[in-house]
Protein backbone atom coordinates (compact mmCIF):
# COMPACT_ATOMS: atom_id res chain seq x y z
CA UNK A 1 6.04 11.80 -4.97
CA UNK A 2 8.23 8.87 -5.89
CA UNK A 3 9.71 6.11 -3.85
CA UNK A 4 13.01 5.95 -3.42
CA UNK A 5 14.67 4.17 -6.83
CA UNK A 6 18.07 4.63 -9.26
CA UNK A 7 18.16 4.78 -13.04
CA UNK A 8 20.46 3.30 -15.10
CA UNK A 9 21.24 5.95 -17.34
CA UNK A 10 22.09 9.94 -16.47
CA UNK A 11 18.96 11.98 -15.98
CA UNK A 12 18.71 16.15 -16.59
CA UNK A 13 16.46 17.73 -14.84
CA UNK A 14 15.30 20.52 -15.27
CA UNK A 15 11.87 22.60 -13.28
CA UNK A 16 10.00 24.92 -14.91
CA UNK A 17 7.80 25.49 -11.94
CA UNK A 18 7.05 24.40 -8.63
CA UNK A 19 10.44 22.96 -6.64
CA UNK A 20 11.82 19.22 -6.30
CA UNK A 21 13.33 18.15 -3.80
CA UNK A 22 16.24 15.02 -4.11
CA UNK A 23 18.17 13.15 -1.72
CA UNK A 24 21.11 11.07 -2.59
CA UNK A 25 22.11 8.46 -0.72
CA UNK A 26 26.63 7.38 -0.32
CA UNK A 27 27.05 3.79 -2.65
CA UNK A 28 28.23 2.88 0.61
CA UNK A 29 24.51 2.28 1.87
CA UNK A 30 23.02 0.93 -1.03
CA UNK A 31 22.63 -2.61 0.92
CA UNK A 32 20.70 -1.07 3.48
CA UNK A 33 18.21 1.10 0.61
CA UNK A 34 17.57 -1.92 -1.62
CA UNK A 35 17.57 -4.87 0.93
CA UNK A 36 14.11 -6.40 -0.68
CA UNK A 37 11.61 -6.92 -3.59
CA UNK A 38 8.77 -6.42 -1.09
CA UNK A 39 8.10 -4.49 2.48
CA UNK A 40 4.81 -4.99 5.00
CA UNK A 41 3.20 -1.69 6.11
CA UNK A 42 0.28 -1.67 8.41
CA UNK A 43 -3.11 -1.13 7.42
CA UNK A 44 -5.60 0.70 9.61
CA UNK A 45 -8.86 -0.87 8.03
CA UNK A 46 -7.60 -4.44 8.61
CA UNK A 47 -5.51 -4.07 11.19
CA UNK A 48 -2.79 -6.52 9.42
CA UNK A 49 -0.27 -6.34 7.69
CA UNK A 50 -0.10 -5.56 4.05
CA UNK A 51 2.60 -6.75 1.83
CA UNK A 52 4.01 -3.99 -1.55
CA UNK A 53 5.91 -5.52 -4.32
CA UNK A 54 8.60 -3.31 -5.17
CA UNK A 55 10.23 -3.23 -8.82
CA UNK A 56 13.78 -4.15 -9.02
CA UNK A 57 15.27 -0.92 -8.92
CA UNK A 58 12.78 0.58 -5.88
CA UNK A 59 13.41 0.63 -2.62
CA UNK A 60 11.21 -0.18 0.89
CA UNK A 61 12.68 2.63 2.65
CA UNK A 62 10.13 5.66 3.14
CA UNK A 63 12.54 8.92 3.22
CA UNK A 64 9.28 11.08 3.51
């Protein structure tokens, strides 16, 4: 599975088995999909805080 992230250029796709499953997201909300480079998540084992670098075209929202 992939995070949530855009490409620059058209994609095809095209399964030869299996399924995929996509979600698009309206422009409108773009703001709200890419609002950082990074996100915290929690980590069981430390009980903190753990901070993910995301690359530029990634976003912090989990839609899983």
């Amino acid at each position: 599975m992939d995070r949530a992230h855009y490409s620059r250029f058209d994609q095809f796709v095209c399964m030869v088995d299996g399924e995929a499953n996509f979600r698009l997201v309206p422009h409108i909300n773009r703001a709200e999909m890419y609002a950082g480079h990074s996100s915290n998540v929690y980590n069981r084992r430390t009980h903190g805080l753990d901070e993910i670098k995301h690359k530029v075209n990634e976003s912090p929202v989990n839609l899983f």
